[in-house]
Protein backbone atom coordinates (compact mmCIF):
# COMPACT_ATOMS: atom_id res chain seq x y z
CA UNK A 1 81.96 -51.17 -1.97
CA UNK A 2 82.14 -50.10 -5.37
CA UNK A 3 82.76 -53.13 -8.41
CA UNK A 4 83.19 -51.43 -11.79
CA UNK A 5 81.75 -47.99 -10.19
CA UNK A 6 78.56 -49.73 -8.84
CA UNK A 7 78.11 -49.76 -5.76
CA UNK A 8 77.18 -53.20 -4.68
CA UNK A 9 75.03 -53.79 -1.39
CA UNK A 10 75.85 -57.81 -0.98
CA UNK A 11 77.27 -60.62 -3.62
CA UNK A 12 76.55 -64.29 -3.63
CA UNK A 13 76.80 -67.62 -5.68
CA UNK A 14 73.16 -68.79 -4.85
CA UNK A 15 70.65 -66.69 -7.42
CA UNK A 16 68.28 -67.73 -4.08
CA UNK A 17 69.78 -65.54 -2.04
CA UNK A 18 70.32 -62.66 -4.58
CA UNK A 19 68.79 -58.80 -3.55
CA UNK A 20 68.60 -55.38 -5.25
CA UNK A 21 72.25 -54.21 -5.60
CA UNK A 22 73.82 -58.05 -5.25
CA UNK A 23 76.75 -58.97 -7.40
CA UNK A 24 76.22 -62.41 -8.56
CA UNK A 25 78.58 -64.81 -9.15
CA UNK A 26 77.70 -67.25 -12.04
CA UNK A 27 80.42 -70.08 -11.22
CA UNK A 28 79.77 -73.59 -12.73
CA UNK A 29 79.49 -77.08 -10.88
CA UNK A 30 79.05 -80.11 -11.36
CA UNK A 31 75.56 -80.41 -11.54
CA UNK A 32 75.58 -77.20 -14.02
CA UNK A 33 76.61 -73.83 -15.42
CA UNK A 34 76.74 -70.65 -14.10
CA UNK A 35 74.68 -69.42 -16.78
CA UNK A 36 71.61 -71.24 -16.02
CA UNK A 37 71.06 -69.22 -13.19
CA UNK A 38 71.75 -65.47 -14.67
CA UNK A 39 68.30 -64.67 -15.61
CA UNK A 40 66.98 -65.77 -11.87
CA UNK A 41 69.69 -63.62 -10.46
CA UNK A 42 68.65 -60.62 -12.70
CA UNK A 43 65.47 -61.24 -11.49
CA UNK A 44 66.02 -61.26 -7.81
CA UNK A 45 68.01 -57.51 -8.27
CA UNK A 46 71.49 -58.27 -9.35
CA UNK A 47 73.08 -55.16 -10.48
CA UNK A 48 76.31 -56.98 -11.36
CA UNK A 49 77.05 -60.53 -13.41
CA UNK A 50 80.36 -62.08 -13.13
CA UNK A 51 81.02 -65.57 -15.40
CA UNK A 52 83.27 -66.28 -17.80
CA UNK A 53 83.68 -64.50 -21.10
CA UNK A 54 81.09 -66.23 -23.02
CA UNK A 55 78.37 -65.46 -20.52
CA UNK A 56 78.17 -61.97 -21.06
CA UNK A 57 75.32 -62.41 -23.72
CA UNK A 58 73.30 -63.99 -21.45
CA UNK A 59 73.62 -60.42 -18.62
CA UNK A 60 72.36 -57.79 -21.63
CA UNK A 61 70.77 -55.59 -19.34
CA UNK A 62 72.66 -55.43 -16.49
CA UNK A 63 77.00 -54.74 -15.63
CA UNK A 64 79.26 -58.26 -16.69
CA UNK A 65 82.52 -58.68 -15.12
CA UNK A 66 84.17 -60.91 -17.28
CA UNK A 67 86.77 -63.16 -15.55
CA UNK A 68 88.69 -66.54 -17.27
CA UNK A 69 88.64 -67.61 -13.23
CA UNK A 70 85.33 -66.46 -12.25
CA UNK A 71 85.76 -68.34 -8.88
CA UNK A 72 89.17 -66.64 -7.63
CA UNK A 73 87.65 -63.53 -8.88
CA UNK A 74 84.60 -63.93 -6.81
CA UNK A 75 86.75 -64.82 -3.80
CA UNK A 76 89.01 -61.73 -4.26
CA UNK A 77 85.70 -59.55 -4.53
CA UNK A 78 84.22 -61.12 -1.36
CA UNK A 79 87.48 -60.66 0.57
CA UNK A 80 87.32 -57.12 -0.16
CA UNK A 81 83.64 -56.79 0.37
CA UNK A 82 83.65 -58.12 3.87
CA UNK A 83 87.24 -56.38 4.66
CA UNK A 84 90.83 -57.77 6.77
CA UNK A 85 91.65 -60.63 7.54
CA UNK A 86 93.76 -61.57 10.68
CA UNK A 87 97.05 -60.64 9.91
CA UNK A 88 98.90 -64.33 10.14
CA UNK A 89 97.24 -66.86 8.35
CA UNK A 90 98.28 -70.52 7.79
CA UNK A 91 96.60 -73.03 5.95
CA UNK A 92 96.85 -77.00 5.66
CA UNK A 93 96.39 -79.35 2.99
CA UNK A 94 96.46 -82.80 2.56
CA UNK A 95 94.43 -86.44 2.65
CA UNK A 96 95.07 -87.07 6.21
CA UNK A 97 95.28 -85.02 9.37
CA UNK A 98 94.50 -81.60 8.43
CA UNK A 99 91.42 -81.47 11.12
CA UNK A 100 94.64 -82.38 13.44
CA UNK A 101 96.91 -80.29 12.46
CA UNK A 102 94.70 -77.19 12.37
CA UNK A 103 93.55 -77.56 15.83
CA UNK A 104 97.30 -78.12 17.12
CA UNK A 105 98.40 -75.23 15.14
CA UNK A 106 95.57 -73.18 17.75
CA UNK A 107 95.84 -75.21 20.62
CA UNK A 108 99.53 -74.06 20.42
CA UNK A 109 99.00 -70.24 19.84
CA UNK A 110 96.70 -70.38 21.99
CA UNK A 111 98.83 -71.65 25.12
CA UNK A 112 101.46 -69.09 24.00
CA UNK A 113 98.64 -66.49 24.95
CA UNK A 114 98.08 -65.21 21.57
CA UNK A 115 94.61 -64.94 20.30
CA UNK A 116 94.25 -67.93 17.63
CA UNK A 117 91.34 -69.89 15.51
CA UNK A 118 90.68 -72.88 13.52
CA UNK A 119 88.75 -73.05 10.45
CA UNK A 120 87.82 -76.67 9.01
CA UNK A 121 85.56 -80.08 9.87
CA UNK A 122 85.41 -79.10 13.06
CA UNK A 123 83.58 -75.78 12.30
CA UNK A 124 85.64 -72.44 13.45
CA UNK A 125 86.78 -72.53 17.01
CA UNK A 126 88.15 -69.40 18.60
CA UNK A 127 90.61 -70.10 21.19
CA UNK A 128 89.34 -72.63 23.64
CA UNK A 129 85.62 -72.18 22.67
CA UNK A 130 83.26 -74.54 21.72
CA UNK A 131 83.63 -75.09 17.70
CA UNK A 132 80.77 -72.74 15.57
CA UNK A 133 79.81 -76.03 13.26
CA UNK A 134 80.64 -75.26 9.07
CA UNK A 135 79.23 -77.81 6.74
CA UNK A 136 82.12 -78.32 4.56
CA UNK A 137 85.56 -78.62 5.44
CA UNK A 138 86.52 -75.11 3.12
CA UNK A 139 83.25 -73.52 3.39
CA UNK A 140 82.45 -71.46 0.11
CA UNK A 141 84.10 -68.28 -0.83
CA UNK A 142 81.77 -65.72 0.88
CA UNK A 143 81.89 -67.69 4.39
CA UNK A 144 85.96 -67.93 4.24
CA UNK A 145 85.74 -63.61 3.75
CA UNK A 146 82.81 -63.38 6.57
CA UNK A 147 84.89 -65.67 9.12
CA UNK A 148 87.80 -64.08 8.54
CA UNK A 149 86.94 -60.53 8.40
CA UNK A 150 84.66 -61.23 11.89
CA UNK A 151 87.85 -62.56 13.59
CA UNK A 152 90.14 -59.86 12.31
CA UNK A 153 87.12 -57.25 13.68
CA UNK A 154 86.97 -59.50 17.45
CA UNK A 155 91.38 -59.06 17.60
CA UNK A 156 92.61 -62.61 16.56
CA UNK A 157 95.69 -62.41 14.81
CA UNK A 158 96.03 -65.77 13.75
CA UNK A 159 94.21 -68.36 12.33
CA UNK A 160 94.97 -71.77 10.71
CA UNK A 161 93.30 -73.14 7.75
CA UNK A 162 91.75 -76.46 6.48
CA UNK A 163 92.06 -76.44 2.55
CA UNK A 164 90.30 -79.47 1.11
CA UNK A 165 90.89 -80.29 -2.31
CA UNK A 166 87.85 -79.30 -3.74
CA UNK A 167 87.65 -75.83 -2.03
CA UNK A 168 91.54 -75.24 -3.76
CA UNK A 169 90.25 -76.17 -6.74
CA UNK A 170 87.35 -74.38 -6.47
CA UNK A 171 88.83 -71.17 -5.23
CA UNK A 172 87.12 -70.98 -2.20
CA UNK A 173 90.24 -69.28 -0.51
CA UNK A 174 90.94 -67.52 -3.58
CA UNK A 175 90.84 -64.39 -1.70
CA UNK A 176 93.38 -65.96 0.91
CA UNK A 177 96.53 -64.66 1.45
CA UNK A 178 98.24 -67.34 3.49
CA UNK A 179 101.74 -66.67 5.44
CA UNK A 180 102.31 -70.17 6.10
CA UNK A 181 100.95 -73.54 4.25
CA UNK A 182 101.47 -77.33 5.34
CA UNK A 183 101.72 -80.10 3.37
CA UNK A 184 100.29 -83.18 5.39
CA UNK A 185 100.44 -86.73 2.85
CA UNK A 186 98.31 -87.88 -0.10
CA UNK A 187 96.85 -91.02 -0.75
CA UNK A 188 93.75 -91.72 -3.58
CA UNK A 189 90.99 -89.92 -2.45
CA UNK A 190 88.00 -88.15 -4.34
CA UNK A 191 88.99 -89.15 -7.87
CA UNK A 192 85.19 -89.42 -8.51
CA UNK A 193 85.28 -85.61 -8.56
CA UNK A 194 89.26 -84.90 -9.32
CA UNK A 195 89.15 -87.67 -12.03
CA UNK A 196 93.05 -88.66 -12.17
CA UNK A 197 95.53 -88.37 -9.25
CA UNK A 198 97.29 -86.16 -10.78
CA UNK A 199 94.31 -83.52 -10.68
CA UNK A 200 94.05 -84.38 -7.48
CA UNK A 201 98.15 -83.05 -6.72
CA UNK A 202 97.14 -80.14 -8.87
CA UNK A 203 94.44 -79.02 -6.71
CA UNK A 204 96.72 -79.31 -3.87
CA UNK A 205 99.51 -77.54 -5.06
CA UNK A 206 97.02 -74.52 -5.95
CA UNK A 207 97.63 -73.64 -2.16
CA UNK A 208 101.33 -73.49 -2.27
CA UNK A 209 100.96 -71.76 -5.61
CA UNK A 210 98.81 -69.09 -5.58
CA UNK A 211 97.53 -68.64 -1.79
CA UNK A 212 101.01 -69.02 -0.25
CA UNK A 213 102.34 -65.21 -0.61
CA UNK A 214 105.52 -65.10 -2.27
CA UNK A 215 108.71 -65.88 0.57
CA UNK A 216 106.15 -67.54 2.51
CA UNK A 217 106.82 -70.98 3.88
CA UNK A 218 105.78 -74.25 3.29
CA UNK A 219 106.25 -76.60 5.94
CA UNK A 220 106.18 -80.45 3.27
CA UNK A 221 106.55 -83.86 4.14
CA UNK A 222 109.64 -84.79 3.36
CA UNK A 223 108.93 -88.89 3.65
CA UNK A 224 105.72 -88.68 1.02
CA UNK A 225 106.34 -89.81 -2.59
CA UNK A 226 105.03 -86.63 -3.79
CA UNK A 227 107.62 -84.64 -1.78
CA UNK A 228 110.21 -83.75 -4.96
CA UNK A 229 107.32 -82.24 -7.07
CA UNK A 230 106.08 -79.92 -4.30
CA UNK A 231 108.85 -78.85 -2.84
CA UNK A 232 109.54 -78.10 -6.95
CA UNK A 233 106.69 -75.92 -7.33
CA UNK A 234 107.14 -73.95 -4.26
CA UNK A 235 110.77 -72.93 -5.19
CA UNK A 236 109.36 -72.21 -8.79
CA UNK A 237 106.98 -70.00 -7.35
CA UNK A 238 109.09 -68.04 -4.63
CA UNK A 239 108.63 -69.93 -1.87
CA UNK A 240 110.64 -70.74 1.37
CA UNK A 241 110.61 -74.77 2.25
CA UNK A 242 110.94 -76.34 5.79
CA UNK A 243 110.57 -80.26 6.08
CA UNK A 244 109.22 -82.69 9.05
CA UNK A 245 109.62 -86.23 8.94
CA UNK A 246 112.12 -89.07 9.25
CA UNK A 247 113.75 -87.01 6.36
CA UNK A 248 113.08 -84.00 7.47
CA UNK A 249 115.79 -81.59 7.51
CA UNK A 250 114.52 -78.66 9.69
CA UNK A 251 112.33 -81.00 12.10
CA UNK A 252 113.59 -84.70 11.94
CA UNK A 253 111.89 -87.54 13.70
CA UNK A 254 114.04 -89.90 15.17
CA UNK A 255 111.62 -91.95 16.83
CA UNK A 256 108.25 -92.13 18.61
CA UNK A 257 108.01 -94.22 21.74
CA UNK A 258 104.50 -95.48 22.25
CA UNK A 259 103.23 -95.31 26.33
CA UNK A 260 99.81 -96.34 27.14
CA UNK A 261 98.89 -92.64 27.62
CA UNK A 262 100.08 -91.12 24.59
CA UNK A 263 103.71 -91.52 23.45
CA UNK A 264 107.36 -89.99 23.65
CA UNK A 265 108.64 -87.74 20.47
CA UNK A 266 112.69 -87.75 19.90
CA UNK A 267 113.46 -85.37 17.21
CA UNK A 268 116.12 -83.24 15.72
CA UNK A 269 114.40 -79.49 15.75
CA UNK A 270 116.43 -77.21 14.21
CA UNK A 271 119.49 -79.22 14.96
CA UNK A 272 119.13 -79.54 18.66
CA UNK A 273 117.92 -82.68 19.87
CA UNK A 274 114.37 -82.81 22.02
CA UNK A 275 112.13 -85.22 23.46
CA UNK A 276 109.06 -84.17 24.29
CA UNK A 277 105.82 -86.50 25.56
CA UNK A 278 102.33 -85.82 24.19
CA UNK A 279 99.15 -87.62 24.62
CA UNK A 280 98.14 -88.84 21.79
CA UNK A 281 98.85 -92.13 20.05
CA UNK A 282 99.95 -93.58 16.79
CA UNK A 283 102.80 -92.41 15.03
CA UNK A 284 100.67 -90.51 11.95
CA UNK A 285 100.13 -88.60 14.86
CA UNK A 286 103.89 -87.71 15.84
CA UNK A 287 104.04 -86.98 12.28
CA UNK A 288 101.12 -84.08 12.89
CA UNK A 289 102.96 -82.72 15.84
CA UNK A 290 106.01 -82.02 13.46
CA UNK A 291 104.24 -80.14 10.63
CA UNK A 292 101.76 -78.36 13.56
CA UNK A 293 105.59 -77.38 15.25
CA UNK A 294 106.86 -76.27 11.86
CA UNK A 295 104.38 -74.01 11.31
CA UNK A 296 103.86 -72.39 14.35
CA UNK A 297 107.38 -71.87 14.84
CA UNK A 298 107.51 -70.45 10.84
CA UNK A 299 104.77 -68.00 11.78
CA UNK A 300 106.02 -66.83 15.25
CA UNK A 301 109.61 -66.87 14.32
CA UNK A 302 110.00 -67.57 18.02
CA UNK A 303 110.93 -71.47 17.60
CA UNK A 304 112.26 -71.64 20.93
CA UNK A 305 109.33 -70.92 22.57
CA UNK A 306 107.20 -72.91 20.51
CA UNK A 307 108.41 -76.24 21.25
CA UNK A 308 107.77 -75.20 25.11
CA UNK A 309 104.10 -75.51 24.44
CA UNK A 310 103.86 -78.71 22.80
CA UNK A 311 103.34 -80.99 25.83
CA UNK A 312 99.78 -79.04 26.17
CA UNK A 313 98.47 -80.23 22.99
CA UNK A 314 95.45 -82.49 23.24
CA UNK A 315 93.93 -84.61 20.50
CA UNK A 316 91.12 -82.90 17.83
CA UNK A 317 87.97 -83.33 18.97
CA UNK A 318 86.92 -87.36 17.96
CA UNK A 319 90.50 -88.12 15.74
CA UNK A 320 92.07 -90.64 17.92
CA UNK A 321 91.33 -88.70 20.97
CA UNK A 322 91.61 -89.67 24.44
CA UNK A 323 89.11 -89.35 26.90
CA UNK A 324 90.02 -90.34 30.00
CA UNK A 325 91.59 -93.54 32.36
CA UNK A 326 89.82 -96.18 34.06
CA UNK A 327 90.79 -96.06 37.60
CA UNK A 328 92.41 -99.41 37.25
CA UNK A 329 94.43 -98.21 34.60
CA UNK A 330 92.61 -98.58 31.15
CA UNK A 331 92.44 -96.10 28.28
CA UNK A 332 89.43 -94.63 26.59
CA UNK A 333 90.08 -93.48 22.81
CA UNK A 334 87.17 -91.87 20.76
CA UNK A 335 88.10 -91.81 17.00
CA UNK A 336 85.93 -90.79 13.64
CA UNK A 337 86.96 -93.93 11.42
CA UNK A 338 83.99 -95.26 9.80
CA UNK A 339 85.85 -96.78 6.59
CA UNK A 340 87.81 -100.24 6.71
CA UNK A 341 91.11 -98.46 5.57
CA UNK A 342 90.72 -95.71 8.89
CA UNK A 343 89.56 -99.00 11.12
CA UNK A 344 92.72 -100.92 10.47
CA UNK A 345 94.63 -97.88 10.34
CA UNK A 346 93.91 -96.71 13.80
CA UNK A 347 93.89 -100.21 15.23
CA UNK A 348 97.23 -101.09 14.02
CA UNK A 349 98.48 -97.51 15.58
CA UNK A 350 96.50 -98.30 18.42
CA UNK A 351 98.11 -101.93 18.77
CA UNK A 352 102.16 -100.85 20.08
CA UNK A 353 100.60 -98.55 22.91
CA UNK A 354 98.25 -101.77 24.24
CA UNK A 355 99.64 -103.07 27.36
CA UNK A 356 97.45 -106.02 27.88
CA UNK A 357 94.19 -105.86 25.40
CA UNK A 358 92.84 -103.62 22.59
CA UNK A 359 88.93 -103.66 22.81
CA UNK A 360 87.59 -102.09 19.29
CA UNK A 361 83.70 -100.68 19.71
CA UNK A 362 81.97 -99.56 16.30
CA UNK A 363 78.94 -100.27 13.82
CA UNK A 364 78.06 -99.01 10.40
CA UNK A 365 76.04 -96.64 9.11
CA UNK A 366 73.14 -96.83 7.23
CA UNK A 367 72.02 -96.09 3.50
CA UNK A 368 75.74 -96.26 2.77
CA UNK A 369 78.14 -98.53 1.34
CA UNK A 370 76.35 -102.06 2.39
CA UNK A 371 79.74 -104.11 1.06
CA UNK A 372 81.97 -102.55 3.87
CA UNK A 373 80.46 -103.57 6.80
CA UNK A 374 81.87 -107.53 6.55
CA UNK A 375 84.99 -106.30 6.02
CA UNK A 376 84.79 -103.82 8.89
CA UNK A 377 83.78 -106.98 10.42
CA UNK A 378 87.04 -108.94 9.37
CA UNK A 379 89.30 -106.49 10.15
CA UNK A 380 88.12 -105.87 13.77
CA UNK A 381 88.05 -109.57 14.35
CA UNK A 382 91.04 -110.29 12.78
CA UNK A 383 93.45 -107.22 14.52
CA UNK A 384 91.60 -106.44 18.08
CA UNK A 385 91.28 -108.70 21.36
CA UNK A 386 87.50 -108.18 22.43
CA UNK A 387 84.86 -106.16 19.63
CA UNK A 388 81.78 -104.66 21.04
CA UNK A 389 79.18 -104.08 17.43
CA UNK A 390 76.83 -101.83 17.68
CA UNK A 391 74.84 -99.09 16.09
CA UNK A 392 76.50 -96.28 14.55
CA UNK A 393 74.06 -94.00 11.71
CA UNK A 394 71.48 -96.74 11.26
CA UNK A 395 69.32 -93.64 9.67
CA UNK A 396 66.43 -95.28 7.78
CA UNK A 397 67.86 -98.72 7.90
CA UNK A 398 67.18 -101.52 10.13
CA UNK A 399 69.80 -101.64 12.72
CA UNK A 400 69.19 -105.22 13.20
CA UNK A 401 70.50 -106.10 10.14
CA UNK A 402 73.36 -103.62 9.71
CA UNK A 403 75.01 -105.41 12.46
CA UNK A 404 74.49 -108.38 11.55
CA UNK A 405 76.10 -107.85 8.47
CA UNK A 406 79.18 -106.91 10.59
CA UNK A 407 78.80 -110.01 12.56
CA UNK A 408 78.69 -112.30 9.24
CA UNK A 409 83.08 -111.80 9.09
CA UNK A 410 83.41 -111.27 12.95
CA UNK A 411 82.80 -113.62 15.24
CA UNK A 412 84.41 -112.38 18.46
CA UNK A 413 82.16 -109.75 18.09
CA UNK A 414 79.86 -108.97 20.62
CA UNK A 415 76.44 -107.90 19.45
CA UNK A 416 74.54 -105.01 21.18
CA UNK A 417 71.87 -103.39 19.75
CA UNK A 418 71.92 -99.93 21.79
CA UNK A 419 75.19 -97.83 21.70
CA UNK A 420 74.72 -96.04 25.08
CA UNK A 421 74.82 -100.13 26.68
CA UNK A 422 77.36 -100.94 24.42
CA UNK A 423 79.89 -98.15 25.73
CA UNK A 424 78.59 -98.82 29.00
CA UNK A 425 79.21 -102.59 29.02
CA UNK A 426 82.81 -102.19 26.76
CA UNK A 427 84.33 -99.75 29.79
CA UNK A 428 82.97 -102.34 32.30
CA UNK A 429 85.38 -104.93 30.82
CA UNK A 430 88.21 -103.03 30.86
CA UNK A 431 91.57 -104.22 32.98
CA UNK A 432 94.67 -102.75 33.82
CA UNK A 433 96.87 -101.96 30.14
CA UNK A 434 93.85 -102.36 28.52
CA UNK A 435 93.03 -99.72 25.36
CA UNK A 436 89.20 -99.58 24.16
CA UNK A 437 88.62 -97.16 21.00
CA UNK A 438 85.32 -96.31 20.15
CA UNK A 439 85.14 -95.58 16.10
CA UNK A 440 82.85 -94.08 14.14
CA UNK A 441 81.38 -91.24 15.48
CA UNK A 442 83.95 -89.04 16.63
CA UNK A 443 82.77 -85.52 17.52
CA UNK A 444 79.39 -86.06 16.41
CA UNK A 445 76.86 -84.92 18.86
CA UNK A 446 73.84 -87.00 17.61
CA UNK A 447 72.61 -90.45 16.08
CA UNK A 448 70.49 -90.62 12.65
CA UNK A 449 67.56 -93.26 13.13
CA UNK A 450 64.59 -93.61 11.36
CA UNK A 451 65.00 -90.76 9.57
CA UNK A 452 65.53 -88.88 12.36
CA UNK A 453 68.45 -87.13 14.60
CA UNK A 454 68.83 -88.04 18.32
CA UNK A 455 71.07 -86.66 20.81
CA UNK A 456 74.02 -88.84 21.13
CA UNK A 457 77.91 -88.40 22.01
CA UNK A 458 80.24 -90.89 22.70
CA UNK A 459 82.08 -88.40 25.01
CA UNK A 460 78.91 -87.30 26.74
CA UNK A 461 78.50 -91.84 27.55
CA UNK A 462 82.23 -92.25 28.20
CA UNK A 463 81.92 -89.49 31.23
CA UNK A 464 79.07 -90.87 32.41
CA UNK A 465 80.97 -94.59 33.03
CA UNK A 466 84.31 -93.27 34.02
């Protein structure tokens, strides 16, 4: 590919992992400028600079691309670089559920027989395969243009999107064209980085923006206090607007009817009345189902097909996901909270689809937030029936003490030291109507001690005793 009539053989952000021929992208961060790293690039081969206006001084001897968004220029650049992408794409943002909703939005394509993916925490996951693990939510601009190009070049038409606020702000899908973008909620969340809340809706709204194509749609939350001022900015920038929620227009909720299973949806979809049953509980989770409907149905335009498939959908792997039954009649849950505000959140959701009692298993981790872990304590003591504490991350921490921490605010609890006896001993407790969640893990397959990663997976021990 030719950039300014070079022809360029690679381009990167990392002057690391810069060769003869590489374009390289001098984008700032936190930690520093762009322009730090020019003369290492030059060094390593680059043939092209891109930065911002004033860095051209510091790229004498070599081609400077100057750009006032260097990182939406780099992502256009590596988009074309790496070639097509699939030819729907939808995207998600949001503080809650977007690992959710982007794995419904496949798990739904996917049962319609159409070749789909997922791109976010999970990693990418192509149809029903085991997930390729990312380490970020948005990985950075050059992964987004691999990923997509390879899935384009292996026939998947469709893929749906995680956009974290960071990789909006940071343009990782600058070279994104999306067809379809949902809106999930937003609540305070990385204001160390964003600063004010309001930078934090700005970054957000950068997807319905600029990577929402013009007459695209957004599928919003119509029952989130933001609602008015996104639904503003996508009709100031050309953009269609469909709504979930209890005041949703095109998909309304009317009510969700826990069952010890999973739970029964009534909603107004397109202004026929449905009830569908899915297994999964809580009602943040009906909410999910909506927006995952919306979209699929906005990028099929088949909407009466759609809401055939939604009985299939199973939870994301470790978000409130259930694993299996006891054979007397108990329910296993695996979920990823590991904060005190995702504890009590999934507890309380938990608490209207418990029969008879709710048995809460988790721990903290270690070389984290030491101040949590009592009031982890208090809030599983206070708002479950039976708690089973045991070791989550203990990583170079003693575990000993980490739990008993926990145990300071919780004295129900039930202290035991090894999580593999701990699962084992929970399920052994378990009567009929009974719901035991096991937090804090979720789809992690391993266990940090001493400095050192084990093999662990609370699916792998909940097979094993059911």
């Amino acid at each position: 590919m030719k950039v300014s009539g070079i022809e360029i053989n690679g381009l990167t952000a990392d002057s690391r992992l810069v060769k003869a021929g590489y374009l390289f992208a001098a984008l700032d961060s936190e930690k520093a400028q762009g322009l730090e790293y020019i003369p290492h690039a030059i060094e390593n081969g680059a043939s092209i600079i891109l930065g911002k206006p004033e860095y051209a001084k510091f790229a004498e001897n070599v081609t400077f691309i100057a750009a006032e968004n260097p990182n939406k220029k780099f992502a256009e650049l590596a988009s074309e670089f790496y070639g097509e992408h699939p030819s729907h794409i939808a995207a998600i943002t949001g503080t809650n559920g977007k690992t959710s909703i982007a794995d419904f939005v496949r798990q739904i394509l996917t049962s319609m027989e159409e070749k789909a993916a997922s791109m976010g925490t999970l990693g990418l996951i192509k149809g029903n395969d085991a997930p390729i693990p990312s380490p970020n939510t948005t990985p950075n601009a050059v992964v987004v243009a691999q990923e997509l190009a390879e899935l384009k070049n292996t026939g998947y038409d469709y893929v749906c999107m995680e956009t974290s606020s960071h990789g909006l702000w940071q343009y990782r899908v600058g070279g994104v064209k999306a067809e379809v973008a949902g809106f999930t909620n937003l609540t305070r969340d990385h204001l160390d980085y964003h600063k004010t809340f309001e930078n934090y809706l700005e970054a957000k709204l950068i997807l319905f923006r600029e990577i929402l194509q013009k007459n695209g749609v957004a599928v919003l939350n119509a029952d989130i206090e933001v609602y008015p001022q996104i639904r503003q900015a996508c009709i100031e920038s050309g953009k269609k607007v469909m709504t979930y929620g209890y005041k949703g227009e095109e998909l309304r909720l009317l009510e969700s009817i826990p069952e010890n299973n999973g739970q029964r949806i009534r909603l107004m979809y397109l202004g026929k009345e449905e009830e569908i049953f899915v297994p999964l509980a809580g009602e943040f989770q009906a909410m999910n189902v909506l927006c995952a409907l919306g979209m699929v149905a906005a990028l099929t335009h088949n909407p009466a097909e759609v809401i055939k498939h939604i009985g299939k959908i199973r939870g994301a792997k470790g978000r409130l996901d259930l694993v299996g039954m006891t054979k007397n009649g108990a329910a296993v849950y695996i979920d990823y909270a590991h904060t005190p505000d995702a504890l009590e959140n999934v507890i309380k959701s938990m608490r209207s689809h418990t029969k008879n009692k709710l048995h809460v298993l988790f721990g903290c981790g270690g070389d984290r937030d030491v101040g949590k872990r009592p009031i982890m304590g208090k809030i599983a003591n206070d708002l479950a029936d039976e708690v089973y504490v045991t070791d989550d991350n203990p990583r170079t921490e003693n575990a000993d003490n980490i739990r008993e921490q926990i145990m300071q605010a919780c004295l129900k609890g039930q202290n035991i030291a090894n999580r593999a006896e701990a699962i084992k001993f929970a399920i052994s407790q378990l009567q009929n109507g009974d719901i035991l969640i096991l937090a804090g893990k979720g789809h992690e397959t391993g266990q940090y001690i001493n400095g050192k990663v084990y093999p662990f997976s609370d699916y792998d021990e909940v097979c094993k005793n059911l």
